[in-house]
Structure formats: C-alpha cells, structure tokens
PDB file of N, CA and C in Angstrom:
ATOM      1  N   UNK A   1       0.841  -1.177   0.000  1.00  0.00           N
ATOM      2  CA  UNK A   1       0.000   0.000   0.000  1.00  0.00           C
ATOM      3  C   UNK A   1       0.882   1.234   0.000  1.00  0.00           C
ATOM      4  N   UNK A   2       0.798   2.056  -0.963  1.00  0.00           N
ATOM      5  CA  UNK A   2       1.448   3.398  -1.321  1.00  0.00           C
ATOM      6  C   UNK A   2       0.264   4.142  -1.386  1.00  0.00           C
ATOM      7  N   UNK A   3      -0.434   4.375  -0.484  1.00  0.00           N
ATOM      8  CA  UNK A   3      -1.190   5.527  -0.163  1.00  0.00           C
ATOM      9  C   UNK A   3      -1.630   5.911   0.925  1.00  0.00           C
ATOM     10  N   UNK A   4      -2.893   7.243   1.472  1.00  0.00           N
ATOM     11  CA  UNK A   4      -2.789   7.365   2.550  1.00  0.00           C
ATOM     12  C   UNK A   4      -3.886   6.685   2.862  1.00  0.00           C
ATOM     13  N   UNK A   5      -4.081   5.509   4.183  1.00  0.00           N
ATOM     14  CA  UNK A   5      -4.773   5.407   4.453  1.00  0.00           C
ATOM     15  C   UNK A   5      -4.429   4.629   6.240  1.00  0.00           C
ATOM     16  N   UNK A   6      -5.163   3.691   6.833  1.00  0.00           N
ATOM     17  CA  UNK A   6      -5.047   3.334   8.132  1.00  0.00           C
ATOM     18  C   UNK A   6      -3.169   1.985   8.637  1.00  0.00           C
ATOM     19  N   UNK A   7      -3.314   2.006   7.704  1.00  0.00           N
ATOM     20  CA  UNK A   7      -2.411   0.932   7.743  1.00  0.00           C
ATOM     21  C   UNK A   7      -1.018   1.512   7.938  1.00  0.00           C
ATOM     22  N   UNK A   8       0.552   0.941   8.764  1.00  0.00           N
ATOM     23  CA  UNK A   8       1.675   1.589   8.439  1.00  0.00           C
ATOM     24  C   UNK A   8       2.431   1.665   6.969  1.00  0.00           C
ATOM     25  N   UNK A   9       2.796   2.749   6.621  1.00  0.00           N
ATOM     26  CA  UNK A   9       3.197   2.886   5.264  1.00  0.00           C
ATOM     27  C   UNK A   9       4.415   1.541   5.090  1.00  0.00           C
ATOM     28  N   UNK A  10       4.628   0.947   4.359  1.00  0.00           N
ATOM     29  CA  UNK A  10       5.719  -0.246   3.863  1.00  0.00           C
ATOM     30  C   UNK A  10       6.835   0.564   4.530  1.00  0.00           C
ATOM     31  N   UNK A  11       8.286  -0.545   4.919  1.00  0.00           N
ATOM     32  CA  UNK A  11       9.469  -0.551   5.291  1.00  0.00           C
ATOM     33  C   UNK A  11      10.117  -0.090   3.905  1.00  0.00           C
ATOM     34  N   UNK A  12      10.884   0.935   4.103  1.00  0.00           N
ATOM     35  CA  UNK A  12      12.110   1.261   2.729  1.00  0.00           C
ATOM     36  C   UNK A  12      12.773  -0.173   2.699  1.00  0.00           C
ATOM     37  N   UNK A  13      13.460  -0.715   3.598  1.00  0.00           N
ATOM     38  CA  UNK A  13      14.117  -1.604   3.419  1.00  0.00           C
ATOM     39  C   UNK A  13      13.411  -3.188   3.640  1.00  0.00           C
ATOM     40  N   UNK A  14      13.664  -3.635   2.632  1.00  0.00           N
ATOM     41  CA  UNK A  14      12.919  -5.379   2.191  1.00  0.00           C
ATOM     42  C   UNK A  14      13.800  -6.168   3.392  1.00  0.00           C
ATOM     43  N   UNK A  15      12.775  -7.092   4.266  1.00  0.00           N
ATOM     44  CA  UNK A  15      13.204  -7.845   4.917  1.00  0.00           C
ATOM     45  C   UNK A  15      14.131  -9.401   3.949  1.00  0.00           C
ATOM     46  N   UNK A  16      15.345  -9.578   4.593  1.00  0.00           N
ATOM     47  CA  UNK A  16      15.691 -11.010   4.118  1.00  0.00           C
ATOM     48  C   UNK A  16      15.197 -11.937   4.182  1.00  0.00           C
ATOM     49  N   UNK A  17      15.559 -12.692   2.955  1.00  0.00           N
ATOM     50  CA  UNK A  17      14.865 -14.128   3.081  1.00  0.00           C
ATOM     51  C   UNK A  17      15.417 -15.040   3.712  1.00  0.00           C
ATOM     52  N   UNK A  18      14.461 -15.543   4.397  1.00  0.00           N
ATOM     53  CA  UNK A  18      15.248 -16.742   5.504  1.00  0.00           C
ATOM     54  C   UNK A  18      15.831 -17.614   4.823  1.00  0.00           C
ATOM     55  N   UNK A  19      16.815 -18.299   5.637  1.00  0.00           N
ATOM     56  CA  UNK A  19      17.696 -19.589   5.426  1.00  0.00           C
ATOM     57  C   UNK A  19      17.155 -20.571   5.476  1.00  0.00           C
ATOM     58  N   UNK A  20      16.801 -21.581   3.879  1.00  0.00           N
ATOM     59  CA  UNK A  20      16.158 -22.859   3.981  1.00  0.00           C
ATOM     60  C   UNK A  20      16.344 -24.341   5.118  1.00  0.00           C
ATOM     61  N   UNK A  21      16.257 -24.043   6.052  1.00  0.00           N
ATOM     62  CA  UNK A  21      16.519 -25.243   6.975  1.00  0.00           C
ATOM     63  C   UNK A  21      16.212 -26.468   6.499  1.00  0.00           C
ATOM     64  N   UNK A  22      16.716 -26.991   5.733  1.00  0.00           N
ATOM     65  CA  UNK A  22      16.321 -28.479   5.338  1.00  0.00           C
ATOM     66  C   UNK A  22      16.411 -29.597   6.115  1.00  0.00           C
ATOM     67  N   UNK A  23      15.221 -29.641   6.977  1.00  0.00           N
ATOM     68  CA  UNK A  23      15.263 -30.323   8.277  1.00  0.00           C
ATOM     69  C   UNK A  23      13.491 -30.602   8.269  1.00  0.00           C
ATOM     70  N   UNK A  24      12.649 -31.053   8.490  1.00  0.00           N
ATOM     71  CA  UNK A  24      11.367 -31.251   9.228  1.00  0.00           C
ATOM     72  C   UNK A  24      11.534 -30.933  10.802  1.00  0.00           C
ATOM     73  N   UNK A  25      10.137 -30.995  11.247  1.00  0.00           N
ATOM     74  CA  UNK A  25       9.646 -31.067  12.363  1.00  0.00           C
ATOM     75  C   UNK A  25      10.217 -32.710  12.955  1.00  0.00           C
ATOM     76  N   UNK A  26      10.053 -32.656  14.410  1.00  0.00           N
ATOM     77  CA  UNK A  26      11.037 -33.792  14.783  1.00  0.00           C
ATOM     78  C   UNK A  26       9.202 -34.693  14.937  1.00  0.00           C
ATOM     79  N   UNK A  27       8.284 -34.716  14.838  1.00  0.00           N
ATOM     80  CA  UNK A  27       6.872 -35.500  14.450  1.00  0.00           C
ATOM     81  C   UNK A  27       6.983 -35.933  13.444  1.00  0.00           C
ATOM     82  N   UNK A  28       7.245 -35.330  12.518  1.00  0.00           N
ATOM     83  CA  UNK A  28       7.405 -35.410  10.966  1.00  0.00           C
ATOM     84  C   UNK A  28       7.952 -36.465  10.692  1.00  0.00           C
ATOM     85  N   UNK A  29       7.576 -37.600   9.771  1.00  0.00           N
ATOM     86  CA  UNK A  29       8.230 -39.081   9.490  1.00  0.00           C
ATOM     87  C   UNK A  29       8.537 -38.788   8.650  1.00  0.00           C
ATOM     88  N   UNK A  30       8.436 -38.451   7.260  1.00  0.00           N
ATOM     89  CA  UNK A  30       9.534 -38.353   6.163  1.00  0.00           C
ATOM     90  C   UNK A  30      10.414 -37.097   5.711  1.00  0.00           C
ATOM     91  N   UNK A  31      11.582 -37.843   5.782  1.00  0.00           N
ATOM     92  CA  UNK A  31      12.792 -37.222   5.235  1.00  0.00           C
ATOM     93  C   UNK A  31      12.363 -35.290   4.319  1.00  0.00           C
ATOM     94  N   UNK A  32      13.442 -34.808   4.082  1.00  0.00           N
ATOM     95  CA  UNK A  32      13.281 -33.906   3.531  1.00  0.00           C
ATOM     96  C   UNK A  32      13.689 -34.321   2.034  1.00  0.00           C
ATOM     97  N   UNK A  33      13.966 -35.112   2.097  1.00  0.00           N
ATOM     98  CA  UNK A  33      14.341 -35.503   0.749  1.00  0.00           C
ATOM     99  C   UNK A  33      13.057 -36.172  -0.218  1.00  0.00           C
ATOM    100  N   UNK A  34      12.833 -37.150   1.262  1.00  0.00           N
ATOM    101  CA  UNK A  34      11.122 -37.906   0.359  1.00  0.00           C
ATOM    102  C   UNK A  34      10.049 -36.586   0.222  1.00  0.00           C
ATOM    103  N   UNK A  35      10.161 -35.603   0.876  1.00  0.00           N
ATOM    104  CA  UNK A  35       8.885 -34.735   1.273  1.00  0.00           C
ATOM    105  C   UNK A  35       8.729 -33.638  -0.148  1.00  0.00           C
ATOM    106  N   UNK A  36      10.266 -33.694  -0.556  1.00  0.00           N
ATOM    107  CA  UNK A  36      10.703 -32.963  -1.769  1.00  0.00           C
ATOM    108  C   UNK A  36      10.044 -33.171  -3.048  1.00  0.00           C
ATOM    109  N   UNK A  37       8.949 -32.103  -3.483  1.00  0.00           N
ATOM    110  CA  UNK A  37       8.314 -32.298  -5.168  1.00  0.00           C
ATOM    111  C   UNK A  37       8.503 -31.577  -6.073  1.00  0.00           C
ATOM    112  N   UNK A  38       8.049 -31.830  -7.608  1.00  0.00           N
ATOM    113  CA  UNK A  38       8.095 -30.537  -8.104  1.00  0.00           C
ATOM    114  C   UNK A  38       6.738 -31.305  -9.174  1.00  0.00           C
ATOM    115  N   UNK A  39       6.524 -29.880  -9.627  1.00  0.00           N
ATOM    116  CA  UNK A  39       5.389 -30.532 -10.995  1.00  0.00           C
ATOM    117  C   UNK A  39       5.668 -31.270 -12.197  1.00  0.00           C
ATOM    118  N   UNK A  40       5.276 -31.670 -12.786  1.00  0.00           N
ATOM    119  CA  UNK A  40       5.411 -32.444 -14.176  1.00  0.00           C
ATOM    120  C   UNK A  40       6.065 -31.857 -15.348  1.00  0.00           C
ATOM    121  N   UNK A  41       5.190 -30.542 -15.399  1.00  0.00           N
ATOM    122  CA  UNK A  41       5.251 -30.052 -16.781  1.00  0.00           C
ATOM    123  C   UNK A  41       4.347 -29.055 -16.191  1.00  0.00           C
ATOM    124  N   UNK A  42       5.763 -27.429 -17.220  1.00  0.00           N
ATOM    125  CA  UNK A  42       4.850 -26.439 -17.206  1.00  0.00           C
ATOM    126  C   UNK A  42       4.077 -26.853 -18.417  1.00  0.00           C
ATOM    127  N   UNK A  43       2.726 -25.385 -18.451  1.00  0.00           N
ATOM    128  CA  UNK A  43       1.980 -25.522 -19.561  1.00  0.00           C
ATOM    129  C   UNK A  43       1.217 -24.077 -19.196  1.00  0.00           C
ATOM    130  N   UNK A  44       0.074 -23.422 -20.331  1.00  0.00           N
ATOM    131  CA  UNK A  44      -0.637 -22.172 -20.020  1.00  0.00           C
ATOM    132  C   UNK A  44      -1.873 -22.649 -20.246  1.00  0.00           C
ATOM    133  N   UNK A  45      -2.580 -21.957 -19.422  1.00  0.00           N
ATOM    134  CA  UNK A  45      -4.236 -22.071 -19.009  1.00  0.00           C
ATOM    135  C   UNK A  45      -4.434 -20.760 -19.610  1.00  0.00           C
ATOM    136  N   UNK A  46      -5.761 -20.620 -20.715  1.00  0.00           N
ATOM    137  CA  UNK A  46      -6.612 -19.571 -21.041  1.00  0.00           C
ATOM    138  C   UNK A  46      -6.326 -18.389 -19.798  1.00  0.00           C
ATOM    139  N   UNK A  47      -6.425 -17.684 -20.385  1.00  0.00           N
ATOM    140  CA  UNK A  47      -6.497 -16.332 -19.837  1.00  0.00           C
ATOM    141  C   UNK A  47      -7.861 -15.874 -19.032  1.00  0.00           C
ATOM    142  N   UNK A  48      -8.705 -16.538 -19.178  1.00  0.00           N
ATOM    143  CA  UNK A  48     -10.206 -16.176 -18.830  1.00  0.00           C
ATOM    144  C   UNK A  48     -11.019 -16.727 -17.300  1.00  0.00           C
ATOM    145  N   UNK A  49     -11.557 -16.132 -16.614  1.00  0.00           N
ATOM    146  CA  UNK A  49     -12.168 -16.559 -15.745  1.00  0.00           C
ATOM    147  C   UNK A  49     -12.273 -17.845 -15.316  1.00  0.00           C
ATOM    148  N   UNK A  50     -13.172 -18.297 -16.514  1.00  0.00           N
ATOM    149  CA  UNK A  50     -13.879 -19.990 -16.652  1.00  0.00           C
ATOM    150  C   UNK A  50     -12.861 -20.835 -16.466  1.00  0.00           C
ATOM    151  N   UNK A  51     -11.670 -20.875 -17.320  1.00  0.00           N
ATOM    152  CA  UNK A  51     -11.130 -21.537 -17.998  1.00  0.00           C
ATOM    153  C   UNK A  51      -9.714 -21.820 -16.831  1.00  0.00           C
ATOM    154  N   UNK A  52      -9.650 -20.788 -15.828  1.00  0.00           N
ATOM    155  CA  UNK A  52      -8.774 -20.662 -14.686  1.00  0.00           C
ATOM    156  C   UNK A  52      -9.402 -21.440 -13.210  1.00  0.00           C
ATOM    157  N   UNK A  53     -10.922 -21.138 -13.282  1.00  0.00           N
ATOM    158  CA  UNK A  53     -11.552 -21.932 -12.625  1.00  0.00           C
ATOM    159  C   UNK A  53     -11.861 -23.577 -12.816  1.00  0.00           C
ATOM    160  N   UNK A  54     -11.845 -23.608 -13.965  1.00  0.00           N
ATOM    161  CA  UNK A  54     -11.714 -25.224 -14.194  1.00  0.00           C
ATOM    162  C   UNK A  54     -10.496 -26.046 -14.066  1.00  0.00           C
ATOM    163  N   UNK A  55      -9.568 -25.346 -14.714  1.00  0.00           N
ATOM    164  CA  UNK A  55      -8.166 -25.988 -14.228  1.00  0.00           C
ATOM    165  C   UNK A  55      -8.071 -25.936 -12.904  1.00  0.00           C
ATOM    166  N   UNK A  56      -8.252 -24.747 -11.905  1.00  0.00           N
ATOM    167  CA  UNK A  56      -8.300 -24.976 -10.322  1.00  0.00           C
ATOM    168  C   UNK A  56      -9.112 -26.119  -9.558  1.00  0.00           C
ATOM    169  N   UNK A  57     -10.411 -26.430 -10.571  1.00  0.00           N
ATOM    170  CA  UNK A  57     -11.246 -27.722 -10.001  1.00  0.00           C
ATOM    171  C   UNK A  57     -10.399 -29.234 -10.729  1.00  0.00           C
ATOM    172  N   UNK A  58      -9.986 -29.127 -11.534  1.00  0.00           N
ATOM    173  CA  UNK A  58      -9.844 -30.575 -11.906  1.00  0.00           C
ATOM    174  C   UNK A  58      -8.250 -30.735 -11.817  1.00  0.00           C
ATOM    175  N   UNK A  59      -7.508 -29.974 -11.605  1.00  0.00           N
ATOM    176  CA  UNK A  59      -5.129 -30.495 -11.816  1.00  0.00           C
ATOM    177  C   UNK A  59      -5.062 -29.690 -10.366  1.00  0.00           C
ATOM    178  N   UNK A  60      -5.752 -28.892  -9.468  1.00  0.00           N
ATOM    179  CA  UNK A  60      -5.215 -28.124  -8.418  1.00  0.00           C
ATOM    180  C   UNK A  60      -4.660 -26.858  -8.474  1.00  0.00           C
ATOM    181  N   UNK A  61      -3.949 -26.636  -7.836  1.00  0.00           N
ATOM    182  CA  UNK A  61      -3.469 -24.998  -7.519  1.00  0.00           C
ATOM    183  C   UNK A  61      -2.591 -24.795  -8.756  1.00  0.00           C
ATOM    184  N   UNK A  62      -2.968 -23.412  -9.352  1.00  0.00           N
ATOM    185  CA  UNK A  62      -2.069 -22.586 -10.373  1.00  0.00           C
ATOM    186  C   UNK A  62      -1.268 -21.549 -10.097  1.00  0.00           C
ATOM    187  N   UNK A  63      -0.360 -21.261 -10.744  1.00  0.00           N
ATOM    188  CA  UNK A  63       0.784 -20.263 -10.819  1.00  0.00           C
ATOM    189  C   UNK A  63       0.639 -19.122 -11.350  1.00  0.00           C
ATOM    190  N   UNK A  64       0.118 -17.799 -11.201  1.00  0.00           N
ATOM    191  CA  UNK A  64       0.455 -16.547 -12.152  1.00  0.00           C
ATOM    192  C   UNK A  64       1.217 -15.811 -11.893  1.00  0.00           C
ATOM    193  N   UNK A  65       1.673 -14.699 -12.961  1.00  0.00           N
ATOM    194  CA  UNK A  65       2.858 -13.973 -12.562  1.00  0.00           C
ATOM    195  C   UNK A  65       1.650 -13.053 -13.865  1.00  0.00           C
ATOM    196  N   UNK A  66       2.678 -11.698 -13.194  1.00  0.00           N
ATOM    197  CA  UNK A  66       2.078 -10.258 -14.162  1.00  0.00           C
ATOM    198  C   UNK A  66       3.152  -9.570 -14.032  1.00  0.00           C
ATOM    199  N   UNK A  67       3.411  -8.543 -15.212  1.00  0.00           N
ATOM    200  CA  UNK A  67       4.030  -7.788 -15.210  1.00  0.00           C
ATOM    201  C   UNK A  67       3.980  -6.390 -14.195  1.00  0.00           C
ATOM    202  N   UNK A  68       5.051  -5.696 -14.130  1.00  0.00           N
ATOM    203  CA  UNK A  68       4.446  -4.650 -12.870  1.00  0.00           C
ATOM    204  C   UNK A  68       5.131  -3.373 -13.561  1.00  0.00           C
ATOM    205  N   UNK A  69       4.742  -2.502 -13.799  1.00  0.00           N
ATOM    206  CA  UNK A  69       5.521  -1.750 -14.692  1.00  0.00           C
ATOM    207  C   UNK A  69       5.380  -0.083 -13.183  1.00  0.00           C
ATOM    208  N   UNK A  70       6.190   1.236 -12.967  1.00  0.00           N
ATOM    209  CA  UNK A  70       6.531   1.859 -12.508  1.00  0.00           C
ATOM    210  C   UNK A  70       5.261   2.375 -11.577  1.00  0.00           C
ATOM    211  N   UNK A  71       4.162   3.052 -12.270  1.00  0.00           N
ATOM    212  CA  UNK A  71       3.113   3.285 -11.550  1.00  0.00           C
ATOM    213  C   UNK A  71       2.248   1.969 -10.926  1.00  0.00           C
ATOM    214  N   UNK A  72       2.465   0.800 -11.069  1.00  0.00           N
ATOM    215  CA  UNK A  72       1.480   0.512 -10.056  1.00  0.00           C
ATOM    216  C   UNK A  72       1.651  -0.249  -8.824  1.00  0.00           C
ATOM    217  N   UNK A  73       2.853   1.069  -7.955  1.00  0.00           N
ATOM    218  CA  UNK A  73       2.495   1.137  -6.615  1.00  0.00           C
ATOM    219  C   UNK A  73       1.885   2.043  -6.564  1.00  0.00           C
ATOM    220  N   UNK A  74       1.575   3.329  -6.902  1.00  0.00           N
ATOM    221  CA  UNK A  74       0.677   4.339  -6.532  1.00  0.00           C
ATOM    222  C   UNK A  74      -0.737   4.214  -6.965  1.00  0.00           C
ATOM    223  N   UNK A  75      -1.495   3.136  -7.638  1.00  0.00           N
ATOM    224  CA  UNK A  75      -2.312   2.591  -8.325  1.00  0.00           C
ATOM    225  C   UNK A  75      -3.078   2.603  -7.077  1.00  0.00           C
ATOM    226  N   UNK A  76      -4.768   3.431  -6.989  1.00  0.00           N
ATOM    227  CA  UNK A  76      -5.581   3.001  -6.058  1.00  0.00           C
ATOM    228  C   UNK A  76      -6.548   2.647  -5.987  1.00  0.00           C
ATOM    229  N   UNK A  77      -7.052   2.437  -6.798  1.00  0.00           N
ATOM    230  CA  UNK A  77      -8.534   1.998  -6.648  1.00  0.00           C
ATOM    231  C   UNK A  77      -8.746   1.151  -8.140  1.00  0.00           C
ATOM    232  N   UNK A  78      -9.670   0.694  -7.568  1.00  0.00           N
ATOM    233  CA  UNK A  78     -10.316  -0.742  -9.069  1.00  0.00           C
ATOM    234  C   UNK A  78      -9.759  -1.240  -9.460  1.00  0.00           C
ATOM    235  N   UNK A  79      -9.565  -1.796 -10.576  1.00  0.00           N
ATOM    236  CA  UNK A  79      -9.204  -2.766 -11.736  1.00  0.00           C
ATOM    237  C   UNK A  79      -7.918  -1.893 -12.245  1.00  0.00           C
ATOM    238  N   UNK A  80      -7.263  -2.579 -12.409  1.00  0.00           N
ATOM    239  CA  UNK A  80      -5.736  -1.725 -13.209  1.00  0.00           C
ATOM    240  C   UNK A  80      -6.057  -1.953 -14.981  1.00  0.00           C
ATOM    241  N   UNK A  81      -6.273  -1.019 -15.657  1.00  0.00           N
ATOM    242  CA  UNK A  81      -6.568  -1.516 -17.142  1.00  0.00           C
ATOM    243  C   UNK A  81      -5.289  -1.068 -17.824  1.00  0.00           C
ATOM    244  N   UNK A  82      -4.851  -1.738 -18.839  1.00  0.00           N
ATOM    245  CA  UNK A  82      -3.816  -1.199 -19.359  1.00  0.00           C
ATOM    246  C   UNK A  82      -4.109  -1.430 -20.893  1.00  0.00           C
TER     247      UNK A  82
END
C-alpha cells in the first residue's frame, strides 16, 4: 500500500529471506528428501475466468505472474486496465 490510508506505510528496506533449513519437524516421518516435489510439466491455461476456474477444479493450484511496470504502486482503486 502506497497511499494514505489506516495501515503503516511499507518498510524502505525489504526484509531477508530466511535460510532454507532443510530439516522437518522432529513428528514429521519423512525425510526432507522424500517430502521434496516438483510438478510435471509447465503448460498455459486460457487467460479467462472460466477456464482458470476449471483448471483450479480438476489439476489443483495454479501459478500466475504479471508484469508490474513503474506506476502501479501508486495505483488506487479498481481494476488496473492497461
């Protein structure tokens, strides 16, 4: 949030990213190695509502990424159209 409102304005400085402990919980029965996945195969899902919602009902959780171009942290209200 880059504007004025109730919340504290963001930190100038980005917190670090923690150090991957490659360890489990000591409950935890498998290894970090067995616990370790990745997906199959990328691939792209339609761009559209429907078509994002159906892939979320039938293969599971999806990935997006967007571009972010200079103004939109100061961006406030609605839909960003470009």
């Amino acid at each position: 949030h880059h504007v004025n409102g109730t919340l504290k304005p963001c930190p100038h400085k980005l917190n670090p990213t923690p150090k991957c402990i490659e360890k489990c919980q000591s409950a935890y029965t498998k290894t970090y190695s067995e616990d370790k996945y990745f997906g199959k195969q990328a691939y792209s899902v339609e761009e559209h509502v429907q078509s994002i919602q159906k892939e979320l009902m039938t293969r599971g959780p999806v990935e997006a990424a967007f571009e972010v171009y200079e103004d939109f942290e100061v961006y406030k209200s609605d839909i960003l159209v470009t």
